[in-house]
C-alpha atoms as a PDB file:
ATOM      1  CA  UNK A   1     -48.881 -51.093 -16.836  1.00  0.00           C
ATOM      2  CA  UNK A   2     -47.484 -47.750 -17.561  1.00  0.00           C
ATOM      3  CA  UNK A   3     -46.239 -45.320 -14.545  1.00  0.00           C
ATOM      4  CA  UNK A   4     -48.168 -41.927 -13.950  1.00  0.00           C
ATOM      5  CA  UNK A   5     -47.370 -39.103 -11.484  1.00  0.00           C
ATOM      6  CA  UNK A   6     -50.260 -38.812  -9.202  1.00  0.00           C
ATOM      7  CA  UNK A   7     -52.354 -35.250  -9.236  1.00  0.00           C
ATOM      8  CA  UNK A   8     -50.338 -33.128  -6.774  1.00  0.00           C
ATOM      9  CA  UNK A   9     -52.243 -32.374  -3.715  1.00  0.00           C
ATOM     10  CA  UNK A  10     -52.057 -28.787  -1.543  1.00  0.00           C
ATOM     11  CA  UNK A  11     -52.738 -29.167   1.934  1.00  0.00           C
ATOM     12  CA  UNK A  12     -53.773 -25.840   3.528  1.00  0.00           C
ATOM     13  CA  UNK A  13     -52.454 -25.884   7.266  1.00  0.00           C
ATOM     14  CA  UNK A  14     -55.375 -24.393   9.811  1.00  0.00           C
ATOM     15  CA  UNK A  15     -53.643 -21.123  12.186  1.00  0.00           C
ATOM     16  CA  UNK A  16     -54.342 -19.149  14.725  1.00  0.00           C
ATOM     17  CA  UNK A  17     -53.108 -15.962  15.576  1.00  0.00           C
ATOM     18  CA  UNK A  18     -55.590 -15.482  18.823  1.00  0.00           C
ATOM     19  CA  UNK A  19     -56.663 -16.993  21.837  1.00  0.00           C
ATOM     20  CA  UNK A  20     -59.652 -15.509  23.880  1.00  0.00           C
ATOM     21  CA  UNK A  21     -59.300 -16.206  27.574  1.00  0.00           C
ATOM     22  CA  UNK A  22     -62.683 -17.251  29.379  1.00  0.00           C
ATOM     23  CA  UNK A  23     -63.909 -18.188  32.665  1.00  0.00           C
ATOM     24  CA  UNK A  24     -66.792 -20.714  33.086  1.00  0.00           C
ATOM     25  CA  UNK A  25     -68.462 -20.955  36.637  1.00  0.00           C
ATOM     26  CA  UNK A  26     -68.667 -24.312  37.925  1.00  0.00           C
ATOM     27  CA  UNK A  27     -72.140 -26.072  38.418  1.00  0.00           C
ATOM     28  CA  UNK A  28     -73.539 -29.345  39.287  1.00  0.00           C
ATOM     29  CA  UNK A  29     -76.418 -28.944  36.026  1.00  0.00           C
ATOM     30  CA  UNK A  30     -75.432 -28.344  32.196  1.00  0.00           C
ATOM     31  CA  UNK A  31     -73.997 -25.214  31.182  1.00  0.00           C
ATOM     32  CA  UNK A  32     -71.921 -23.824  28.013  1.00  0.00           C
ATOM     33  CA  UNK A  33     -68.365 -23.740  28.728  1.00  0.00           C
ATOM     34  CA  UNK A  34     -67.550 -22.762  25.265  1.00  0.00           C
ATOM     35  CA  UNK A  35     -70.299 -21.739  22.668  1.00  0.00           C
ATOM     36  CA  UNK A  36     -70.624 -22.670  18.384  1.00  0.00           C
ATOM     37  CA  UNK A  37     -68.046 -20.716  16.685  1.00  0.00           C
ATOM     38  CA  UNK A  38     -67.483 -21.144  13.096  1.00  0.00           C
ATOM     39  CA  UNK A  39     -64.193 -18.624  13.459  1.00  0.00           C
ATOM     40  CA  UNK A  40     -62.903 -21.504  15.974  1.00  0.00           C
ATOM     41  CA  UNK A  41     -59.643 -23.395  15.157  1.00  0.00           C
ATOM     42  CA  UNK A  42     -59.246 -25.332  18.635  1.00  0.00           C
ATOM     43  CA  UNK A  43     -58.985 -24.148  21.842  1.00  0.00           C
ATOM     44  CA  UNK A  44     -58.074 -25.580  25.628  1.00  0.00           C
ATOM     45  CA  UNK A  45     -60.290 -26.038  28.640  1.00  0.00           C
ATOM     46  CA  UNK A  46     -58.316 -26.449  32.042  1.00  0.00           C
ATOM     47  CA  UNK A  47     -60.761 -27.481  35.302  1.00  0.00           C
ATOM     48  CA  UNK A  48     -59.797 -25.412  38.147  1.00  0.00           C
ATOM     49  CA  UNK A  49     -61.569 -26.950  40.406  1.00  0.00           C
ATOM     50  CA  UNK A  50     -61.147 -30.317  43.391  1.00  0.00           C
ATOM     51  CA  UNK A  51     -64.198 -31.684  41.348  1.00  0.00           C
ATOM     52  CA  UNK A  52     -64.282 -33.704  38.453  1.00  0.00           C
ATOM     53  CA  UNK A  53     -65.555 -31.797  35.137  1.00  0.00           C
ATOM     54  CA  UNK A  54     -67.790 -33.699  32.275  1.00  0.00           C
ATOM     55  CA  UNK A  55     -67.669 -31.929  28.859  1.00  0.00           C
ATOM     56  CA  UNK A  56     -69.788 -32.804  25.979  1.00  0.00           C
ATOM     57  CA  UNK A  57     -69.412 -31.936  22.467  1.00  0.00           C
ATOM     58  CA  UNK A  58     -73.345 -31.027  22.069  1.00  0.00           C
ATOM     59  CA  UNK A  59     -75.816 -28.864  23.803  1.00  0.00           C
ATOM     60  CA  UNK A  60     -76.359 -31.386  27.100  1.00  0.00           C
ATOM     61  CA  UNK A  61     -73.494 -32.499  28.815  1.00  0.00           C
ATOM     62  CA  UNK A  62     -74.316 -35.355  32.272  1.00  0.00           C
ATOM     63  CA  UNK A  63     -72.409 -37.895  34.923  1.00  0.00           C
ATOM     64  CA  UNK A  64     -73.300 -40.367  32.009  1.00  0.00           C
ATOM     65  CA  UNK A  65     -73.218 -38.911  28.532  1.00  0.00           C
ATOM     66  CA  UNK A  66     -70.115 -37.416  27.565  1.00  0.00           C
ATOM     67  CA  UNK A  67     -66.765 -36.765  25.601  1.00  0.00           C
ATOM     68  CA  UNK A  68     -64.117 -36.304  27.976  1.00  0.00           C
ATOM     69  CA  UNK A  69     -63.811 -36.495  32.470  1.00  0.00           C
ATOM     70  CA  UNK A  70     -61.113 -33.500  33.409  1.00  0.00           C
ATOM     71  CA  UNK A  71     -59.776 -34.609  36.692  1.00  0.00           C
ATOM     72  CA  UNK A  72     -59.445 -32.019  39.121  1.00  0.00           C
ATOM     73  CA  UNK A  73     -56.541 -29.797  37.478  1.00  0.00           C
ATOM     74  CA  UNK A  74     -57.139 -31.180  34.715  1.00  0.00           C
ATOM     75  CA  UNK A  75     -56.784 -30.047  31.065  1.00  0.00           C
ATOM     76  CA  UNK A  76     -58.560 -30.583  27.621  1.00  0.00           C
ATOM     77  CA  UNK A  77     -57.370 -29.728  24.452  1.00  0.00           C
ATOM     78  CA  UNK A  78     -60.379 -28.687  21.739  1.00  0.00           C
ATOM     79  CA  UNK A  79     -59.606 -30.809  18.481  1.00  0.00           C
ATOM     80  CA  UNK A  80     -58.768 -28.339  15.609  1.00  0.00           C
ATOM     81  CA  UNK A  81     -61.525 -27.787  13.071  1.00  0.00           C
ATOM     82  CA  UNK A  82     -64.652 -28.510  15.581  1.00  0.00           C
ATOM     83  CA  UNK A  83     -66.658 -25.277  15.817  1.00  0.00           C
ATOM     84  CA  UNK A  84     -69.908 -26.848  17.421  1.00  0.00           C
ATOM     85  CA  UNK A  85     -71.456 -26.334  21.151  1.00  0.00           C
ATOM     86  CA  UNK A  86     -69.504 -27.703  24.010  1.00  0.00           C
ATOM     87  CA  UNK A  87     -70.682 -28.634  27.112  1.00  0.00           C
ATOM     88  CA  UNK A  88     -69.546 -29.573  30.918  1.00  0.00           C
ATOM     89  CA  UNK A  89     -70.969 -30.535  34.229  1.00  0.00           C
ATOM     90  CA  UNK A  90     -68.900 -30.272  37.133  1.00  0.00           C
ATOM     91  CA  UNK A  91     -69.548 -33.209  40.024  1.00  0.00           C
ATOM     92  CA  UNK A  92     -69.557 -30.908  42.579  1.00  0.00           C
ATOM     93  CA  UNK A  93     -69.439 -27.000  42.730  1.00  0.00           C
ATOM     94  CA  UNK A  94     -66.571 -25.242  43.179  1.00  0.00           C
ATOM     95  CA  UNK A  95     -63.845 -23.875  40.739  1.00  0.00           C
ATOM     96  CA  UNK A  96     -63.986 -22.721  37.264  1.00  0.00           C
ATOM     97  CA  UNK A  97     -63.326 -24.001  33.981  1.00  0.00           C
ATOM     98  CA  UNK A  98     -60.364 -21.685  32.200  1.00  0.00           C
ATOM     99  CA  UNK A  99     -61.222 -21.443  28.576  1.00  0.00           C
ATOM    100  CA  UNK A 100     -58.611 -20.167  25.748  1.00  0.00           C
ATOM    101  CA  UNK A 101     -60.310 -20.249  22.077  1.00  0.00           C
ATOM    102  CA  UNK A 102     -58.261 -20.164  19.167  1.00  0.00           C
ATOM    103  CA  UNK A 103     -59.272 -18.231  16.374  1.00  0.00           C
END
């Protein structure tokens, strides 16, 4: 069996060259923490807050259904590429959710 070169192959590497800071209000029912954006490259959520924070990728985020727990103090980081909807529910009130979007 005779020896080839395989095809050569470019990988394009994803970068940012901004982040846009954000501040999400803690709250015991669903809310955005960071909305769709097909401009996104990844991002970080931090939970400033004593309460534990649920985050969803997808428009409903519970106690029960969802991606990630941030402890109190806790931080996330966004995986690069995903652009969709993400979610969060906090367990109790208090705090904030620091957002920083890369784009």
């Amino acid at each position: 069996m005779p020896l080839s070169n395989p095809p050569q192959v470019t990988v394009n590497n994803s970068t940012s060259s901004t982040a846009t800071p954000t501040s999400v209000t803690s709250s015991t029912t669903n809310t955005t923490i960071v909305a769709a954006n097909s401009n996104r490259k990844g991002g970080t959520i931090w939970n400033n807050s004593t309460a534990k924070l649920y985050i969803e990728f997808g428009v409903t985020a519970s106690t029960s259904a969802f991606t990630a727990v941030l402890e109190a103090g806790g931080y996330y980081e966004i995986p690069f590429n995903y652009t969709g909807v993400i979610s969060g529910v906090w367990a109790s009130a208090n705090g904030s959710a620091l957002v920083r979007e890369l784009t």
